[in-house]
Protein backbone atom coordinates (compact mmCIF):
# COMPACT_ATOMS: atom_id res chain seq x y z
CA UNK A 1 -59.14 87.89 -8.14
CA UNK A 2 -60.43 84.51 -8.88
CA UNK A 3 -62.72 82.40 -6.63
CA UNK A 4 -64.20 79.05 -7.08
CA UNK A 5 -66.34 77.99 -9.99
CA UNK A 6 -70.31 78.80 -9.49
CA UNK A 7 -72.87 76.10 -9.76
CA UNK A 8 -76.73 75.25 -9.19
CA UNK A 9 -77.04 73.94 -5.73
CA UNK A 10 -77.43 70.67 -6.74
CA UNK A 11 -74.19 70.52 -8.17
CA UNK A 12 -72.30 71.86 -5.20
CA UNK A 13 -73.96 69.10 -3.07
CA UNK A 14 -72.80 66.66 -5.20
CA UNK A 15 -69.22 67.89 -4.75
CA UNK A 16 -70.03 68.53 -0.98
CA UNK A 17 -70.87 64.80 -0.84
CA UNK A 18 -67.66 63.71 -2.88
CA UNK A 19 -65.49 65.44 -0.73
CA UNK A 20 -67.22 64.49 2.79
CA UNK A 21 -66.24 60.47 1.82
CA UNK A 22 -62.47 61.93 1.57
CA UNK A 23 -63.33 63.86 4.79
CA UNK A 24 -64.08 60.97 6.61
CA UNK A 25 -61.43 58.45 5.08
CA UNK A 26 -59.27 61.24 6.48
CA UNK A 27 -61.12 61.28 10.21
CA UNK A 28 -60.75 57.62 10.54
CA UNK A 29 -56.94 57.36 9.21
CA UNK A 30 -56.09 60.14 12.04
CA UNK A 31 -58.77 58.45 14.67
CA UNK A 32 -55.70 55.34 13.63
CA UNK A 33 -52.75 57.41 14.30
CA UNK A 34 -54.17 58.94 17.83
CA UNK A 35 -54.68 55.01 18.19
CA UNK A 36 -50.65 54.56 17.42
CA UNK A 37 -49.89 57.52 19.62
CA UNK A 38 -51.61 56.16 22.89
CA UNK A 39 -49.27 52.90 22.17
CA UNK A 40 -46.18 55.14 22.19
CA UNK A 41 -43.52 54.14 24.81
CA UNK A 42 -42.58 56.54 27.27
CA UNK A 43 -39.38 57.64 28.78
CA UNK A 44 -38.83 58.58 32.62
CA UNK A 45 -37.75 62.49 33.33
CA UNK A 46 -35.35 61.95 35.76
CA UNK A 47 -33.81 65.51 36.38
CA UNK A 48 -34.95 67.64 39.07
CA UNK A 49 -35.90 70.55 37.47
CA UNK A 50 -37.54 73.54 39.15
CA UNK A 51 -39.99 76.12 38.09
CA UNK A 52 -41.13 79.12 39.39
CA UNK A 53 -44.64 80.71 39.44
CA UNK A 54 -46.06 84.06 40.92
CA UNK A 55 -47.56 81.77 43.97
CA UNK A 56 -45.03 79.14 44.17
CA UNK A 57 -41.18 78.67 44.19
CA UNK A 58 -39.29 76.02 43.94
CA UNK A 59 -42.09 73.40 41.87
CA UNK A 60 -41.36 70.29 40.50
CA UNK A 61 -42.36 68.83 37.57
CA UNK A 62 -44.71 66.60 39.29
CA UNK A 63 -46.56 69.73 40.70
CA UNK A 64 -47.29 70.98 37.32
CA UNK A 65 -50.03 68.50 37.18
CA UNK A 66 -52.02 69.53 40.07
CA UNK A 67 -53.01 65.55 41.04
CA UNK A 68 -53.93 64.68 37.99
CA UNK A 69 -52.47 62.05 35.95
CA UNK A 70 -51.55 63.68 32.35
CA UNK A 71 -49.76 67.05 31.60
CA UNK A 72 -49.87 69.23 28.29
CA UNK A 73 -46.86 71.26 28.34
CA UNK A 74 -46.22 74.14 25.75
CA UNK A 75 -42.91 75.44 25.51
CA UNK A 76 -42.94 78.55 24.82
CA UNK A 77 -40.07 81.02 23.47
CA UNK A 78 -40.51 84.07 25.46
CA UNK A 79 -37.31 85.50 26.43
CA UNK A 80 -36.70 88.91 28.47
CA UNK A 81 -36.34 91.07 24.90
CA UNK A 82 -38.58 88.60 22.36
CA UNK A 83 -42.22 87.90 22.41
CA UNK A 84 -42.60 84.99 19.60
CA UNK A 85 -45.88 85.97 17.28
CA UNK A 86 -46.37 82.31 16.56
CA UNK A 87 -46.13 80.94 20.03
CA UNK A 88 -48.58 83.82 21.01
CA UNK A 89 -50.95 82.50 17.87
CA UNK A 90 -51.26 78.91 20.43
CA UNK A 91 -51.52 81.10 23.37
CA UNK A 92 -54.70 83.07 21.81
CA UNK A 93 -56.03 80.42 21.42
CA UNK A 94 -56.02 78.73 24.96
CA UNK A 95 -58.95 78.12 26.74
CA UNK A 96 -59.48 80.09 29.52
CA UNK A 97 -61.94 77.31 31.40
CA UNK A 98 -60.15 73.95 31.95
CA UNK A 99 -62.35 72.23 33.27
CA UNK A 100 -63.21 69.63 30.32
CA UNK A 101 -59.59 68.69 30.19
CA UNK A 102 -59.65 68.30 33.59
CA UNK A 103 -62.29 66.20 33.82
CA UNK A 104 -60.52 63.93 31.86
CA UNK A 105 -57.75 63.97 34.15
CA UNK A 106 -55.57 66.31 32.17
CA UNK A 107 -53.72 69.76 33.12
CA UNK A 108 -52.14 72.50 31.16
CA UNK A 109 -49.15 74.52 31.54
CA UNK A 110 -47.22 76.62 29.82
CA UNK A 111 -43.39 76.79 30.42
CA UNK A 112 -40.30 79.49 29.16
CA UNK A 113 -37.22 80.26 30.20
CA UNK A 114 -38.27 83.86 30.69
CA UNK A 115 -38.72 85.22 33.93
CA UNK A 116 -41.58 85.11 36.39
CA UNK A 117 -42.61 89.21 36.12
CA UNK A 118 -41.21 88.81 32.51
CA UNK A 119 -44.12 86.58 31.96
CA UNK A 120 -47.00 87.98 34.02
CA UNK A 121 -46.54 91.56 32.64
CA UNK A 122 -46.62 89.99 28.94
CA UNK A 123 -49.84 88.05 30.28
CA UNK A 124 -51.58 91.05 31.54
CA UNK A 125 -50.65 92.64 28.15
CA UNK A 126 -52.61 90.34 26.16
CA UNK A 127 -55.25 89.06 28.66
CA UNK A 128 -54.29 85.62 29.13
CA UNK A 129 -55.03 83.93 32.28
CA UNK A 130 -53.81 80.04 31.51
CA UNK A 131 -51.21 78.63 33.75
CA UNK A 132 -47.63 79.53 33.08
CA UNK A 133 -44.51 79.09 34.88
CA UNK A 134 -40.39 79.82 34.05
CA UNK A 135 -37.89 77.33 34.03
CA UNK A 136 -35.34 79.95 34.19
CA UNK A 137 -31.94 79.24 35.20
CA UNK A 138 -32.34 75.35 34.52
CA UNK A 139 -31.71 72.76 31.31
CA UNK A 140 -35.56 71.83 31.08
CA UNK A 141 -36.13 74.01 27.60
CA UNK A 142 -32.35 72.95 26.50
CA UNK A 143 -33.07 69.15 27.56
CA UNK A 144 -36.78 68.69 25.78
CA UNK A 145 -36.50 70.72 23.02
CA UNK A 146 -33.71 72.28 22.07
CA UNK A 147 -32.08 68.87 22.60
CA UNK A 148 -34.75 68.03 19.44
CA UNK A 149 -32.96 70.58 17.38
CA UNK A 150 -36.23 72.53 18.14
CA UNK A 151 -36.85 76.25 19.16
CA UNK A 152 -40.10 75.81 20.78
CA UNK A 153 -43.05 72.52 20.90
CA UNK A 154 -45.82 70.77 23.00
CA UNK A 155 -44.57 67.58 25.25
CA UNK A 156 -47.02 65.12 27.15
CA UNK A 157 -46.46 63.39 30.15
CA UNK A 158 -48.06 60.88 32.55
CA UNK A 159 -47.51 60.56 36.11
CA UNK A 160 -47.03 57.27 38.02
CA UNK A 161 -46.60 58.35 41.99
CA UNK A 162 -43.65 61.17 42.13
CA UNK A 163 -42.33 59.58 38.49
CA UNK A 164 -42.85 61.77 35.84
CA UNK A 165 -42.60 60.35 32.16
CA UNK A 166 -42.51 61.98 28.92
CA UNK A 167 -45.43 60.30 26.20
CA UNK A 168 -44.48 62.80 23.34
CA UNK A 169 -42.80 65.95 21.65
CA UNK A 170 -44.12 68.31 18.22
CA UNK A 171 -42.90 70.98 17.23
CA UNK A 172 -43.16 73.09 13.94
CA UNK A 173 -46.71 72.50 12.76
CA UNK A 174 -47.34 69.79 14.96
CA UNK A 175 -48.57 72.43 17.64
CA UNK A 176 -51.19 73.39 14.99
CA UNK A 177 -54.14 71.55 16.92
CA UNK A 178 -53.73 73.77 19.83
CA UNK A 179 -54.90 76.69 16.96
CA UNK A 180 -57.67 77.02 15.95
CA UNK A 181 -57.17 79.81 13.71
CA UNK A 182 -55.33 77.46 11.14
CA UNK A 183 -58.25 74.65 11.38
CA UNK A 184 -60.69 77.69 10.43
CA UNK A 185 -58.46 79.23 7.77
CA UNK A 186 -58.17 75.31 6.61
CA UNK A 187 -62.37 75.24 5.57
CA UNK A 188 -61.66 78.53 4.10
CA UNK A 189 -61.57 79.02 -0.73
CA UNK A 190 -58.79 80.61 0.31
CA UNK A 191 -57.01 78.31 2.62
CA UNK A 192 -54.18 79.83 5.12
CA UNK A 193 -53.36 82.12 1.77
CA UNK A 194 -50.07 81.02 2.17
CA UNK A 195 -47.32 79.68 -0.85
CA UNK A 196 -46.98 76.25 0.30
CA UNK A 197 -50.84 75.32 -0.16
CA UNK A 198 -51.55 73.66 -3.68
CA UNK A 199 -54.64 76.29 -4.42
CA UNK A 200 -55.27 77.47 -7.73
CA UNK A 201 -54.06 79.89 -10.13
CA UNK A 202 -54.45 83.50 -8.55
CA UNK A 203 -55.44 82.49 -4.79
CA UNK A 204 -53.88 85.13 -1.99
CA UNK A 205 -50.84 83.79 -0.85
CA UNK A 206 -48.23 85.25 0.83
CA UNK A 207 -44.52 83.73 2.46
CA UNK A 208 -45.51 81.34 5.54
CA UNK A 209 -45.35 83.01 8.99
CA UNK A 210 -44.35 86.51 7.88
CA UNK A 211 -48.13 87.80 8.09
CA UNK A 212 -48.50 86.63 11.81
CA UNK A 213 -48.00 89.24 14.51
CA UNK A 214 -49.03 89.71 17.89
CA UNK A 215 -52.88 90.59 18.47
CA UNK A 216 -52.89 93.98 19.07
CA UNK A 217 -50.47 94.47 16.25
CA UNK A 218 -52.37 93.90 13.51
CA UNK A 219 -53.97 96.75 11.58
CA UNK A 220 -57.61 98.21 12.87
């Protein structure tokens, strides 16, 4: 298998250096975006939807925050016969203290359409204590992102009183900042070691997606 070309020290730190200036070209251009992003307009959620969680019936979107002003919101694919390997790569990945996003005013939920012990039993399965709530038996999944032509994504809202507006929407590899597996595997030779990267002749690569599975699915 190849790897990268070996050098004196020296000469790796002069590539090091070369490629931190591109580094932080690259910081500053996305330090611009999140810039754009915060000057995004919003639009009001206007439909009552309910959600359901093991202490609570009947919440409303506003609820989700918990009195705080912004909401992440990860929509998640679970259904009743389907656990998605790539949603459950984000949910891995969750923190299980919130407390520096909530400092900043911030709270986290996750939402599917499965059901309420649907969800708790696959929780307990893998160990993940986050917040997560169904929206089963209403349009919110349909409305936000299927509506996007979307299966699953990450929305973010700000509340104003009891109105509730929606900042923003990802999906596909836009949800890749709430993993941090993929920002690892990024600083990696070897990349993600899948066929999309541009890495050089004889890198490990492999079809996107197909290698993830659930965590305790993998080989020992």
């Amino acid at each position: 298998m190849n790897h990268p070309e070996i050098v004196p020290r020296t000469e790796w730190q002069r590539a090091r250096d070369e490629l931190l200036k591109e580094e932080k070209e690259l910081m500053r251009a996305h330090d611009a975006l999140n810039a754009r992003r915060r000057r995004l307009p919003m639009t009001e959620i206007t439909t009552d939807y309910i959600f359901q969680s093991p202490e609570r019936t009947n919440l409303r979107l506003a609820d989700l925050f918990e009195g705080r002003d912004q909401l992440v919101l990860y929509h998640n694919m679970l259904t009743a016969d389907h656990i998605c390997p790539g949603c459950s790569i984000v949910c891995d990945h969750l923190m299980s203290h919130f407390e520096h996003l909530q400092a900043r005013r911030t709270s986290f939920v996750m939402v599917a359409r499965a059901s309420v012990p649907r969800i708790e039993a696959v929780k307990a399965r893998f160990g993940w204590t986050f917040p997560w709530v169904s929206c089963e038996g209403t349009t919110f999944h349909d409305d936000l992102v299927t509506a996007q032509k979307q299966a699953f994504g990450m929305s973010v809202f700000l509340r104003q009183g009891d109105r509730v507006f929606q900042t923003w929407f990802t999906s596909g590899r836009g949800v890749e900042n709430a993993s941090n597996t993929f920002n690892l595997l990024d600083l990696t030779p070897w990349g993600r070691q899948e066929s999309w990267e541009d890495s050089p002749a004889g890198w490990p690569q492999s079809p996107p997606y197909q290698w993830q599975k659930l965590h305790d699915e993998y080989p020992a």
